[in-house]
C-alpha atoms as a PDB file:
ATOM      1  CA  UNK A   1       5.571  14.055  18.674  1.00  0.00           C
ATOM      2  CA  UNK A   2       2.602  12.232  18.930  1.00  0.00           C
ATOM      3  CA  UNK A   3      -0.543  13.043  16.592  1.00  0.00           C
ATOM      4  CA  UNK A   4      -2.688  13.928  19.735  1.00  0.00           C
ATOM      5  CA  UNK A   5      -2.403  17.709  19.569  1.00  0.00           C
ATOM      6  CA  UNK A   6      -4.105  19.467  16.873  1.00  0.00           C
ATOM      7  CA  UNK A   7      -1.414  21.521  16.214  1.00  0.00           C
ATOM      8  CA  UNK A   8       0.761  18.216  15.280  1.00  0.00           C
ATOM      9  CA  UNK A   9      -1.830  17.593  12.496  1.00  0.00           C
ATOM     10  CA  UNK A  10      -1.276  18.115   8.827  1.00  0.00           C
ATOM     11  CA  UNK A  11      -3.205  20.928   7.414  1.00  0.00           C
ATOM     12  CA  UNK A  12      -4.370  19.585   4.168  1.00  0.00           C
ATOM     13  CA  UNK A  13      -6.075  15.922   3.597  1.00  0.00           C
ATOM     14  CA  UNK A  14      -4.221  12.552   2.836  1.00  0.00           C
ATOM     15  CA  UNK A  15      -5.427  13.226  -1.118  1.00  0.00           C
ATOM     16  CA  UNK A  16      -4.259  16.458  -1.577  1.00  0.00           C
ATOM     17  CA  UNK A  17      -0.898  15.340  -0.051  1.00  0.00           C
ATOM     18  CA  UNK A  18      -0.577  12.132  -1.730  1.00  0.00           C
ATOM     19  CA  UNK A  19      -1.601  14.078  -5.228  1.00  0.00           C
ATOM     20  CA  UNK A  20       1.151  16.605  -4.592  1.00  0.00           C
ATOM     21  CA  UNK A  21       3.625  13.623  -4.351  1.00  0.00           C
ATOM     22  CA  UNK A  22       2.652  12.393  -7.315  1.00  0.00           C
ATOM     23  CA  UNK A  23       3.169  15.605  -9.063  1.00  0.00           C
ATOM     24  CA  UNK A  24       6.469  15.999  -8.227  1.00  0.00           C
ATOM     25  CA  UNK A  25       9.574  15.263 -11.277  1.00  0.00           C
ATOM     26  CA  UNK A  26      10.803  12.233  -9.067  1.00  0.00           C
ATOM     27  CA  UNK A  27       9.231   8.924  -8.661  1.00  0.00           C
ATOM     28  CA  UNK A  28       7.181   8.763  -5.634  1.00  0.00           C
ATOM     29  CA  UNK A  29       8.554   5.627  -3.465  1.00  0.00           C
ATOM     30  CA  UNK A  30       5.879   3.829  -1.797  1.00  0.00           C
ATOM     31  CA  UNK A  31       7.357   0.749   0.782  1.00  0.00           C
ATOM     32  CA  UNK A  32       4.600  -1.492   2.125  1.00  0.00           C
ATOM     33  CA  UNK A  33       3.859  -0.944   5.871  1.00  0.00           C
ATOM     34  CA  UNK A  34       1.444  -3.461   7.514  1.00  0.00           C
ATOM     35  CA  UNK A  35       1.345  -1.405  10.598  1.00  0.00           C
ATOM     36  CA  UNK A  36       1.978   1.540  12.393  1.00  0.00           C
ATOM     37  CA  UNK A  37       5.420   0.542  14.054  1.00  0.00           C
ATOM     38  CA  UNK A  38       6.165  -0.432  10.134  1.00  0.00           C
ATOM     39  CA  UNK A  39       4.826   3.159   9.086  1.00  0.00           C
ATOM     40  CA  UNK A  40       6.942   4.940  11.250  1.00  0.00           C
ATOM     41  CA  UNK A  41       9.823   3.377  10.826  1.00  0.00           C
ATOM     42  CA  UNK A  42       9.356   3.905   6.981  1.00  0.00           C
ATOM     43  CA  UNK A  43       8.748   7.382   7.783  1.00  0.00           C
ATOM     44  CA  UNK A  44      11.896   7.684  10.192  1.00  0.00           C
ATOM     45  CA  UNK A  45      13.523   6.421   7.268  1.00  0.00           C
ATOM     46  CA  UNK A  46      12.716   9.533   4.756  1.00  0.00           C
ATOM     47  CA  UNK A  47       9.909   7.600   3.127  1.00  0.00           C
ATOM     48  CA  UNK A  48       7.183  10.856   2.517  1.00  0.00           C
ATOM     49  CA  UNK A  49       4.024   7.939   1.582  1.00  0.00           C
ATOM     50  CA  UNK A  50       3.049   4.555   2.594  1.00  0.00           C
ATOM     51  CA  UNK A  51       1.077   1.677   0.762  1.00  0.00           C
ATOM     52  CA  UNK A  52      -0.712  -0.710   2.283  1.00  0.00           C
ATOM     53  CA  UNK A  53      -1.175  -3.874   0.584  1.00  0.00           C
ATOM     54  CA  UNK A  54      -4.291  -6.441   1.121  1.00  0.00           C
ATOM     55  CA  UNK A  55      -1.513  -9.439   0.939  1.00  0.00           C
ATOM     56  CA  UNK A  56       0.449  -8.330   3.932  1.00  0.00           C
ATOM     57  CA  UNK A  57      -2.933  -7.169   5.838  1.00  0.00           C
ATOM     58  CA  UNK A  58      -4.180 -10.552   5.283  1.00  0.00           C
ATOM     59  CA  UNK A  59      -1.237 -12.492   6.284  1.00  0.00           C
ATOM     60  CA  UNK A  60      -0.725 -10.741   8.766  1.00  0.00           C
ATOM     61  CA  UNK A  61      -4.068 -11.734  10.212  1.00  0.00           C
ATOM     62  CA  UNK A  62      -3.441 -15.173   8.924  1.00  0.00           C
ATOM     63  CA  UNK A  63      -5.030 -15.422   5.753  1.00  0.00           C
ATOM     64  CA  UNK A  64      -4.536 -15.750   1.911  1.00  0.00           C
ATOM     65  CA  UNK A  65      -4.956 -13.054   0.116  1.00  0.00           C
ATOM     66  CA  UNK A  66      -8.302 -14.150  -1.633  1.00  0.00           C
ATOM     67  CA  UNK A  67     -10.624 -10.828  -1.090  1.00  0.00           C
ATOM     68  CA  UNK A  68     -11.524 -12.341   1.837  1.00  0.00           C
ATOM     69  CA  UNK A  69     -11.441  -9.414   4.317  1.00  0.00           C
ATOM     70  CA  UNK A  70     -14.194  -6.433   4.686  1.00  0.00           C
ATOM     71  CA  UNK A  71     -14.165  -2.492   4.374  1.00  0.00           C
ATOM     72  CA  UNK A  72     -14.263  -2.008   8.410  1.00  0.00           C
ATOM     73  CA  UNK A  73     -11.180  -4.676   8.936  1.00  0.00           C
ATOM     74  CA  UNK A  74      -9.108  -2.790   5.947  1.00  0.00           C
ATOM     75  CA  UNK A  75     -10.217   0.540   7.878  1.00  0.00           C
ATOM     76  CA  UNK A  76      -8.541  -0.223  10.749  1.00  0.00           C
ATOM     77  CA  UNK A  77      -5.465  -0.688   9.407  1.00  0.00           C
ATOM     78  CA  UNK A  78      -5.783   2.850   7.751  1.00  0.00           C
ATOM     79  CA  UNK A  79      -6.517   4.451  10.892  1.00  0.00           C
ATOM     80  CA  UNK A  80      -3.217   3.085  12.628  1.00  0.00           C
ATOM     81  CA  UNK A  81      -0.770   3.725   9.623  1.00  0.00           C
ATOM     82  CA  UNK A  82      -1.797   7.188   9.264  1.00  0.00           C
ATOM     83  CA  UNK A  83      -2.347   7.918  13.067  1.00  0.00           C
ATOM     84  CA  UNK A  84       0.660   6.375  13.849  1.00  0.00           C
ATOM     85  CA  UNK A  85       2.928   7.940  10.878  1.00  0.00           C
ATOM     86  CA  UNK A  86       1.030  11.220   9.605  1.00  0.00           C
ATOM     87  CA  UNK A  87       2.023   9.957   5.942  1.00  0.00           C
ATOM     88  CA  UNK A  88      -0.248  10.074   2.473  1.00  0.00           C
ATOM     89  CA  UNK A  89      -1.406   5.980   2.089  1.00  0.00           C
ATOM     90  CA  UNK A  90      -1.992   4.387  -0.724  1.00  0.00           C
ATOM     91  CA  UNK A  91      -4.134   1.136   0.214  1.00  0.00           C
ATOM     92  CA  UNK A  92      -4.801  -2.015  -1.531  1.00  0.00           C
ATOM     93  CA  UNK A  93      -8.881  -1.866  -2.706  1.00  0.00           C
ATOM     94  CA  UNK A  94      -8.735  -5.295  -4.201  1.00  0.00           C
ATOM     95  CA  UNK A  95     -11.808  -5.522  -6.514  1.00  0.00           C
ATOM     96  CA  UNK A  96     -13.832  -3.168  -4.293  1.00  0.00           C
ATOM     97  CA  UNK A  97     -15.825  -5.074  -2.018  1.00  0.00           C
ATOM     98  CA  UNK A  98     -18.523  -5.677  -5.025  1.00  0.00           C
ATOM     99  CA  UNK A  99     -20.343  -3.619  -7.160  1.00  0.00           C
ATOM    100  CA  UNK A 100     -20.304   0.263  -7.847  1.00  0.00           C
ATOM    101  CA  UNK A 101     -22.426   1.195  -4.636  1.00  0.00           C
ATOM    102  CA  UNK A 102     -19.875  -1.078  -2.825  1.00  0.00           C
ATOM    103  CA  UNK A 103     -17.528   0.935  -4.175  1.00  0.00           C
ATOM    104  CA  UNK A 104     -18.435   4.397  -3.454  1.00  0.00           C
ATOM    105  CA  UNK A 105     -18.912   2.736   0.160  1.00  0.00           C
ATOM    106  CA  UNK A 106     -15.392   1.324   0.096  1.00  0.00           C
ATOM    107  CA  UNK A 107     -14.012   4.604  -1.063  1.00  0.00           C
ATOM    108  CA  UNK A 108     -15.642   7.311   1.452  1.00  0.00           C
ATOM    109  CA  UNK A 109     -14.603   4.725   4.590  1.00  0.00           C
ATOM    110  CA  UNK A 110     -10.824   4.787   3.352  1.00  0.00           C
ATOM    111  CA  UNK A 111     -11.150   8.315   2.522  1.00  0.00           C
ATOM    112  CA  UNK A 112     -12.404   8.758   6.532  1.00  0.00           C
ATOM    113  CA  UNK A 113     -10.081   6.871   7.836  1.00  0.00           C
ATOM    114  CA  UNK A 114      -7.026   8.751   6.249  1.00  0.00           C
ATOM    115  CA  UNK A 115      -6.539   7.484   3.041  1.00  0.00           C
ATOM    116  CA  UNK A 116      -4.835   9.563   0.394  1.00  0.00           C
ATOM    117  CA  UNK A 117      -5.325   6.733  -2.590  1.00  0.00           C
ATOM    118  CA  UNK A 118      -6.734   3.406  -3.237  1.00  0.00           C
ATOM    119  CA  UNK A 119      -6.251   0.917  -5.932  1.00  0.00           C
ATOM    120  CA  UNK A 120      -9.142  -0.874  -7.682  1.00  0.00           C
ATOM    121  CA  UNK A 121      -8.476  -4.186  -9.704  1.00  0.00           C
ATOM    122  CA  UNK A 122     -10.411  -5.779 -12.651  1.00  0.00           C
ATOM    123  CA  UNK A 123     -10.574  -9.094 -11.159  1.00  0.00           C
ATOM    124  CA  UNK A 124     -13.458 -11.227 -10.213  1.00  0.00           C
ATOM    125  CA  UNK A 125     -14.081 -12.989  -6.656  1.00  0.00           C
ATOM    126  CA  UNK A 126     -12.274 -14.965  -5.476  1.00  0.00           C
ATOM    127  CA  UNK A 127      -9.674 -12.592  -6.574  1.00  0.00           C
ATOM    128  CA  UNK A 128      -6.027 -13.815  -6.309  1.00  0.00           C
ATOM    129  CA  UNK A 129      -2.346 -11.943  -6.161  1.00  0.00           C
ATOM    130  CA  UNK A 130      -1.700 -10.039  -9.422  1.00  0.00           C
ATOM    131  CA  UNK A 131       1.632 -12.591  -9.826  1.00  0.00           C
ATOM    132  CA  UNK A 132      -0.509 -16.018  -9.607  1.00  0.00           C
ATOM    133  CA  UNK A 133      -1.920 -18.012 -12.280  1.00  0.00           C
ATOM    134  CA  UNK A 134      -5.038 -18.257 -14.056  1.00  0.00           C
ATOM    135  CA  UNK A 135      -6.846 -14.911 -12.155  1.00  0.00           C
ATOM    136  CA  UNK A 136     -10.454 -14.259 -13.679  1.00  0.00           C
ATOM    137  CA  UNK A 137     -11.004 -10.914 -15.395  1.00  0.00           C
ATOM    138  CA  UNK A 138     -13.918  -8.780 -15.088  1.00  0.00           C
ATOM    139  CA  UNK A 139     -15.855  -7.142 -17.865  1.00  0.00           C
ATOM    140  CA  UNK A 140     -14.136  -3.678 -18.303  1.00  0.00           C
ATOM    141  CA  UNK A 141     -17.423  -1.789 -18.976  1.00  0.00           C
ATOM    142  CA  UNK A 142     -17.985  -3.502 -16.032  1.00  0.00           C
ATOM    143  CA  UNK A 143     -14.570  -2.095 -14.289  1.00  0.00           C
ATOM    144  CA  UNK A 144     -14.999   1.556 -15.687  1.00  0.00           C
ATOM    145  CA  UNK A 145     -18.038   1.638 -14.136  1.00  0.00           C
ATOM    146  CA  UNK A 146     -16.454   0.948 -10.490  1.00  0.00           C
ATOM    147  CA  UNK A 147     -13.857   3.399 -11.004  1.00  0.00           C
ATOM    148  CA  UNK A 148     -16.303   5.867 -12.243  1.00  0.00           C
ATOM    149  CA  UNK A 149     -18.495   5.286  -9.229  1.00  0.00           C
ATOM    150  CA  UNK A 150     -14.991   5.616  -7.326  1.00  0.00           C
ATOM    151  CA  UNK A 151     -14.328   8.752  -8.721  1.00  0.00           C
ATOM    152  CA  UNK A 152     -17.722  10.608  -7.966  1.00  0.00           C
ATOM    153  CA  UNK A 153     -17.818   9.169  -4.224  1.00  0.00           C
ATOM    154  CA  UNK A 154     -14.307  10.928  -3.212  1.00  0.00           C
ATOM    155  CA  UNK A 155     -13.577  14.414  -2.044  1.00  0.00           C
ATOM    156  CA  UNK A 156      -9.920  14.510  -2.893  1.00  0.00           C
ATOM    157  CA  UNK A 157      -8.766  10.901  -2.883  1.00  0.00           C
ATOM    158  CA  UNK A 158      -6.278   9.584  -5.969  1.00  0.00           C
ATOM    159  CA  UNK A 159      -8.205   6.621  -7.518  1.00  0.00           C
ATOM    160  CA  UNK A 160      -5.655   4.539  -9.380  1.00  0.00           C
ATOM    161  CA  UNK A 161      -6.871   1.392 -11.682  1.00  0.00           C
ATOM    162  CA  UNK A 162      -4.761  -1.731 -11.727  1.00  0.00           C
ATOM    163  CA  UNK A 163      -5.345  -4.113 -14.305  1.00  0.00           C
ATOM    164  CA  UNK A 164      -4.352  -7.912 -14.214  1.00  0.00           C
ATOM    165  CA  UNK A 165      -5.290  -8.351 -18.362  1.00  0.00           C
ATOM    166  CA  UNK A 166      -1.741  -8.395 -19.433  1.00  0.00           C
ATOM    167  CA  UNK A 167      -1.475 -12.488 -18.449  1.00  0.00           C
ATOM    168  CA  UNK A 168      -4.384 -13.517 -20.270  1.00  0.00           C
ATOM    169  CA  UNK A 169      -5.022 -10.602 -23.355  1.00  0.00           C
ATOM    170  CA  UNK A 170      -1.913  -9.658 -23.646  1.00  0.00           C
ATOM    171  CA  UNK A 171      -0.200  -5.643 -23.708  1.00  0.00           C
ATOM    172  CA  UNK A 172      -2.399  -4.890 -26.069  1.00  0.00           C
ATOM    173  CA  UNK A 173      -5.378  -5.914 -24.287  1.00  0.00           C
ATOM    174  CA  UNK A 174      -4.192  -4.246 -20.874  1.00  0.00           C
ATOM    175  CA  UNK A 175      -3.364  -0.971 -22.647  1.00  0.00           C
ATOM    176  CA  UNK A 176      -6.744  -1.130 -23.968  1.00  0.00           C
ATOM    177  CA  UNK A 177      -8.552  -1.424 -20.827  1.00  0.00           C
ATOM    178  CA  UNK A 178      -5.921   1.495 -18.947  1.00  0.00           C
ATOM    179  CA  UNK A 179      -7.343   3.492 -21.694  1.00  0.00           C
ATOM    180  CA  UNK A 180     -10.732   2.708 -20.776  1.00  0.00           C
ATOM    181  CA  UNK A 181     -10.243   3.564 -17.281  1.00  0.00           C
ATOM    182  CA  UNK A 182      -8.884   6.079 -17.598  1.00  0.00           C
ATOM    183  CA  UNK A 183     -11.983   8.020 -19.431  1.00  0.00           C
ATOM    184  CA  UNK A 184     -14.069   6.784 -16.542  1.00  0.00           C
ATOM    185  CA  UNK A 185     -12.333   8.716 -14.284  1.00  0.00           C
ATOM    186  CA  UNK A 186      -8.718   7.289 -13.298  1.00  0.00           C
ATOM    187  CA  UNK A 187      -5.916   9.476 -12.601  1.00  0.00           C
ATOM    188  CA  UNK A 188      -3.187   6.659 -12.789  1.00  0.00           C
ATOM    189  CA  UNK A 189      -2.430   2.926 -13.747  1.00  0.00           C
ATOM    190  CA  UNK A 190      -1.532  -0.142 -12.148  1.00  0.00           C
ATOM    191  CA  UNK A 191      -0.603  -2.554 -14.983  1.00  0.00           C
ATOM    192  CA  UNK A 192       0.138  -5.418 -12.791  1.00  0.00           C
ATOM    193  CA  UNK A 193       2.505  -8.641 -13.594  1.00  0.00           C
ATOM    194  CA  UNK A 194       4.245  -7.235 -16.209  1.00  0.00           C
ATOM    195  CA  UNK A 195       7.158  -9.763 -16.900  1.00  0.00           C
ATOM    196  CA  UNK A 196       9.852  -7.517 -18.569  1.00  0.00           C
ATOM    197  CA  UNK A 197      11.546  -4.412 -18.540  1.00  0.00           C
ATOM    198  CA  UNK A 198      10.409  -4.194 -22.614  1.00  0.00           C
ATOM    199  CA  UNK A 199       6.329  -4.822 -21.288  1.00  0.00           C
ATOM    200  CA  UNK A 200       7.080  -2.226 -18.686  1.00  0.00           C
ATOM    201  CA  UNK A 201       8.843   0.508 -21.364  1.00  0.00           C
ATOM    202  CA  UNK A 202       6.056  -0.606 -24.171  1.00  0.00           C
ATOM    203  CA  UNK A 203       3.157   0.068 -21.914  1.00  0.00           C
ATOM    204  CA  UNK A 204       4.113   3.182 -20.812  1.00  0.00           C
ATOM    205  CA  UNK A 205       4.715   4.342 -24.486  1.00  0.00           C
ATOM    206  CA  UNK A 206       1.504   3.133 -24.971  1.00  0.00           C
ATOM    207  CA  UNK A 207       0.237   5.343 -22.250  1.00  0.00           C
ATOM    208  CA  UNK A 208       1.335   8.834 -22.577  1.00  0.00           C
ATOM    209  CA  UNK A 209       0.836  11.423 -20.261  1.00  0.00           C
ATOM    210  CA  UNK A 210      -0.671   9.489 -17.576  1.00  0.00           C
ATOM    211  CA  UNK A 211       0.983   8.361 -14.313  1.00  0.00           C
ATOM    212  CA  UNK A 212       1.662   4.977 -13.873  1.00  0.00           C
ATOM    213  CA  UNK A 213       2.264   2.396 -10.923  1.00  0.00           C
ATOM    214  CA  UNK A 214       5.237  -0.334 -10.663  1.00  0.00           C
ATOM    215  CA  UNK A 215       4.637  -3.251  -8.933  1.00  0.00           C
ATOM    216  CA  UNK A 216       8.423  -4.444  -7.163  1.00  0.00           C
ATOM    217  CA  UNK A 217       7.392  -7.392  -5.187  1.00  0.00           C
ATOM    218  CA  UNK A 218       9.916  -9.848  -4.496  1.00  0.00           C
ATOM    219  CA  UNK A 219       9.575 -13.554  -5.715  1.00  0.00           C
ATOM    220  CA  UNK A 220       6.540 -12.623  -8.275  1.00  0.00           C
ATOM    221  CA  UNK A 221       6.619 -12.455 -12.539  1.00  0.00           C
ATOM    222  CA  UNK A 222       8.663  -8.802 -12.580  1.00  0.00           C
ATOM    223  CA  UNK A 223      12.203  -8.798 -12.924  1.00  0.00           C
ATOM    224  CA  UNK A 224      14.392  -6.736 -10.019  1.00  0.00           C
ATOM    225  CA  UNK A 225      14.143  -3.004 -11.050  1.00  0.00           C
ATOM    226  CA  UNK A 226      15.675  -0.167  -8.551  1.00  0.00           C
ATOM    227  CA  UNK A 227      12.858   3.282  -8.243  1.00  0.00           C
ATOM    228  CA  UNK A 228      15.117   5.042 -10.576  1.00  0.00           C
ATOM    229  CA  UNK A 229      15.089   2.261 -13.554  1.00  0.00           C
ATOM    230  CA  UNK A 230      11.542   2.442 -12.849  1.00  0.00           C
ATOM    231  CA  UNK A 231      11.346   6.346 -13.744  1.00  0.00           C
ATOM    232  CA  UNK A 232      13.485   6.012 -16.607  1.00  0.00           C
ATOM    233  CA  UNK A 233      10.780   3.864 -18.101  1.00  0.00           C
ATOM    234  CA  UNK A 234       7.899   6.199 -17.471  1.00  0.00           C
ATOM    235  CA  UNK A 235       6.686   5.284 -13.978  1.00  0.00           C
ATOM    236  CA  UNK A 236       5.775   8.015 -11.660  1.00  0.00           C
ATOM    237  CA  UNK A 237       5.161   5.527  -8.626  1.00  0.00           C
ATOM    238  CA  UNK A 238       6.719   2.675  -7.193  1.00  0.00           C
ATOM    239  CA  UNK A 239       5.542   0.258  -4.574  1.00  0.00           C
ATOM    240  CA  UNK A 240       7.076  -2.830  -2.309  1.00  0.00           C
ATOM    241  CA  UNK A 241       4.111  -4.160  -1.186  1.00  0.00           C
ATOM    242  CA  UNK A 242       5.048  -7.184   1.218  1.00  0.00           C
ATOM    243  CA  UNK A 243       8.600  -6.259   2.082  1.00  0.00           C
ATOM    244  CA  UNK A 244       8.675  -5.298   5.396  1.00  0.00           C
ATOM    245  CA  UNK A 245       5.798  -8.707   6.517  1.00  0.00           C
ATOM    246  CA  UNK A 246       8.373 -10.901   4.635  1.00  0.00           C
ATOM    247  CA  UNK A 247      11.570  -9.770   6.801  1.00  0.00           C
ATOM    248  CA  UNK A 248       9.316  -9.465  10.186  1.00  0.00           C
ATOM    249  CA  UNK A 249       8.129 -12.668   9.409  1.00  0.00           C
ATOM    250  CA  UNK A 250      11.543 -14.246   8.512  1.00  0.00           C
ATOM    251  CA  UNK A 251      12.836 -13.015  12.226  1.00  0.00           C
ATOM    252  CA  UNK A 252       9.408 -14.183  13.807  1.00  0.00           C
ATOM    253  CA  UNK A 253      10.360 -17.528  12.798  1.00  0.00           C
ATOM    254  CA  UNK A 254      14.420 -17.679  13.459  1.00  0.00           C
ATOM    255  CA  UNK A 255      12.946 -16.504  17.026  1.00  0.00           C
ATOM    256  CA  UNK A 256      10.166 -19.057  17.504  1.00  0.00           C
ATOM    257  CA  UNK A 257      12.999 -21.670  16.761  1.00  0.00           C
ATOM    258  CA  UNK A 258      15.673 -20.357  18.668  1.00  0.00           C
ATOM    259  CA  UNK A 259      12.757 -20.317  21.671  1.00  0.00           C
ATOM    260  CA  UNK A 260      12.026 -24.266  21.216  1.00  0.00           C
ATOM    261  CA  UNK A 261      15.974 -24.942  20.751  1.00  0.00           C
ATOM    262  CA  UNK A 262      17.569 -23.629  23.731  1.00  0.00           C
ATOM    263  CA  UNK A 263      14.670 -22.190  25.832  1.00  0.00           C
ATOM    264  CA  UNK A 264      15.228 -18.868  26.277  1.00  0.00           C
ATOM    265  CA  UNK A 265      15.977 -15.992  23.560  1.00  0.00           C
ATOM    266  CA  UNK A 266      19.761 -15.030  24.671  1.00  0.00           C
ATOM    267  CA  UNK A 267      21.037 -15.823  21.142  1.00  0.00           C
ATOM    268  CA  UNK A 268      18.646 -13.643  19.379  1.00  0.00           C
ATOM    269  CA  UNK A 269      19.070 -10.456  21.556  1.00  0.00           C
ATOM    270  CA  UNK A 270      21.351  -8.797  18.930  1.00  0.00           C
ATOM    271  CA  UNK A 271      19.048  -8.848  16.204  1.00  0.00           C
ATOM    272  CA  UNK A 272      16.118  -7.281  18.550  1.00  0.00           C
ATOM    273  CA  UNK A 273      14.841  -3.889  18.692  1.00  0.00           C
ATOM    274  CA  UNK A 274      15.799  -2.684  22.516  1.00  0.00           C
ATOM    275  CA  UNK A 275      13.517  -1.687  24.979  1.00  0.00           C
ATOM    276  CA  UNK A 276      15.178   1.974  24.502  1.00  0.00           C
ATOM    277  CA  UNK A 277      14.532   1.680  20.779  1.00  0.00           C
ATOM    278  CA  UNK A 278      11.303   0.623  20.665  1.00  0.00           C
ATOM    279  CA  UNK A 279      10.638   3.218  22.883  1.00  0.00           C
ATOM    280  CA  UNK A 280      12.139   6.201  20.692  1.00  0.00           C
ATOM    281  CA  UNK A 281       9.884   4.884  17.867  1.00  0.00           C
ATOM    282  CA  UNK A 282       6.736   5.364  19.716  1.00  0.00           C
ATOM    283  CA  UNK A 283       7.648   8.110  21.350  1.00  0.00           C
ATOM    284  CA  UNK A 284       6.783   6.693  24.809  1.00  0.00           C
ATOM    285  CA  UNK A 285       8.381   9.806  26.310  1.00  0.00           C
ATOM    286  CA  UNK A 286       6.608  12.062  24.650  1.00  0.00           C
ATOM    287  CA  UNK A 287       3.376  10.768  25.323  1.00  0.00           C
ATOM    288  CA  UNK A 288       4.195  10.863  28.994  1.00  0.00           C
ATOM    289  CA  UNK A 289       4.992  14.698  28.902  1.00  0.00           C
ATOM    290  CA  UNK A 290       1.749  15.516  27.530  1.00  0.00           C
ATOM    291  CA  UNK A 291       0.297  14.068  30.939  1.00  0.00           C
ATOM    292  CA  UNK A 292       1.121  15.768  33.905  1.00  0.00           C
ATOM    293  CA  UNK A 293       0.320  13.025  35.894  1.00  0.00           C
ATOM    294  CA  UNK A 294       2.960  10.028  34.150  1.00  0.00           C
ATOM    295  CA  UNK A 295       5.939   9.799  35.924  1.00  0.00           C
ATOM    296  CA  UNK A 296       8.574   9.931  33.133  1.00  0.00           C
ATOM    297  CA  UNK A 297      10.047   6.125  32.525  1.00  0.00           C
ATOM    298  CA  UNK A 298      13.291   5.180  33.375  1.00  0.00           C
ATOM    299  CA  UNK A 299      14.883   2.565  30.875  1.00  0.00           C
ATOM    300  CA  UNK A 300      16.476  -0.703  32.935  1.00  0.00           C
END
C-alpha cells in the first residue's frame, strides 16, 4: 500500500530501525537506490535498508561527484526513497556541507527527512570519489570534531565515519584516525578504498568490536567480494553504491541509440518495464482505491 495512511507508517524512526539492522548476527546489505522506483524495487526484492550515494545523486542530475550539491537537494532525495519504500537509509554526507555547525545542520535535515544514517568523510573540498587519485585529507582533530558535532545534533540517527587516509598514510594511518573517531562519537567505520582482501581482514583486526562498512563498487581500487566474504572478514555492513544508476544508465543509452537507428523503440520493448509492471510497482491501483472518486484504470 501506499505510505498515505497513518496506519501504513512504521512505528519507530529510520535510526532506531536502521540501528536494529545493524545489530543483527548477519551483515546488513545495503544496494544503492537513486530513487524511489529504485527503492522499491530493492525493497520488492527483500532488501530491509537502502543507501543512497552522493555519486549516483549527482549523476543522476548530471554532475561529478565533487561536493557540489547542497543539504536541501540531498533532502529531497531522502524524502522520495523513504516515502516511496518505507526502508532505514543510509545516505552519502560527503564531507558535511562545511564545518561542525554545518554539520549538525546537515544532520537534523536528513534526520527530518527520514534518514536512519549518514556517512561523514575526512576529505577536503573539492572532495572527490573515495576510489580516485590524489583526494586531500582533512585534519582529523579537525574530522572528530564534525562527527562529534554529528553526534550531539541527532535524536537517534547512526553516524558512521568514512575515512579516505588509507591511499595516502597508509593502514596504519587510517586505523589511527577510525580510532579517533570513534572516541568522538562514531558508532561505525567506513575505511574507504581499501585495495585487498588482507587491508580489509587487517583493518578490521585492527578494529575490534566496532562495526564496520564495505565499500563494493564496481570498477574502483576493491577487489570483487560477495556480502558473505565481507562478514567473514569482520564487516557488519555492506554497500553497492552506484549499481542500480550504472545498469539504468547502460539501458538509457542502448535505448537512445536504438531511437536514432531505426526510429521508433520496437526492438527494445522486451527489455522494458510494461505499462502493467510499472504500474504494480507504484501501486497505481491502490492509490486509486483510496479515492472514491478515481475510476479504477484499465491496462491497454
Amino acid at each position: 500500500m501506499p505510505y498515505l495512511v497513518s496506519a501504513d507508517l512504521p512505528a519507530t524512526s529510520a535510526g532506531s530501525r536502521f540501528r536494529a539492522l545493524l545489530d543483527r548476527q548477519q551483515i546488513l546489505q545495503l544496494p544503492g537506490a537513486h530513487n524511489g522506483h529504485a527503492a522499491i524495487q530493492a525493497k520488492n526484492a527483500g532488501f530491509d535498508a537502502l543507501y543512497l550515494s552522493g555519486a549516483a545523486m549527482t549523476a543522476s542530475m548530471g554532475l561529478p561527484d565533487l561536493g557540489v550539491i547542497t543539504v536541501d537537494e540531498v533532502a529531497f532525495f531522502i524524502r522520495q526513497i523513504a516515502r516511496a519504500s518505507g526502508l532505514p537509509l543510509l545516505v552519502d554526507g560527503d564531507t558535511g556541507y562545511g564545518e561542525a555547525l554545518n554539520v549538525m545542520h546537515m544532520v537534523r535535515t536528513f534526520e527530518e527527512a527520514g534518514a536512519g544514517a549518514v556517512h561523514l568523510e575526512d576529505q577536503l573540498l573539492p572532495k572527490k570519489c573515495g576510489h580516485l587519485n590524489d583526494k586531500k585529507l582533512a585534519d582529523a582533530h579537525d574530522m572528530a570534531a564534525k562527527v562529534a558535532a554529528a553526534a550531539r545534533a541527532r535524536r537517534d540517527m547512526v553516524i558512521i565515519a568514512r575515512t579516505d587516509a588509507a591511499a595516502s598514510e597508509g593502514l596504519d594511518g587510517a586505523v589511527a584516525r577510525a580510532k579517533l573517531y570513534i572516541e568522538a562519537g562514531a558508532d561505525a567505520i567506513f575505511p574507504e578504498a581499501l585495495t585487498s582482501i588482507d587491508m580489509f581482514r587487517d583493518f578490521a583486526k585492527a578494529m575490534p568490536g566496532v562495526k564496520l562498512l564495505a565499500n563494493m563498487t564496481e570498477f574502483g581500487r576493491t577487489p570483487y567480494q560477495t556480502a558473505s566474504e565481507f562478514e567473514a572478514l569482520g564487516y557488519s555492513m555492506v554497500i553497492w553504491p552506484v549499481s542500480s544508476l550504472r545498469v539504468a544508465n547502460k539501458a538509457q543509452e542502448k535505448l537512445y541509440a536504438t531511437i536514432k537507428r531505426d526510429g521508433g523503440t520496437k526492438a527494445m520493448l522486451d527489455e522494458m518495464q510494461t505499462r502493467q509492471e510499472l504500474y504494480d510497482v507504484i501501486g497505481l491501483h491502490d492509490y486509486e482505491a483510496l479515492d472514491a472518486s478515481i475510476i479504477k484504470t484499465v491496462v491497454p
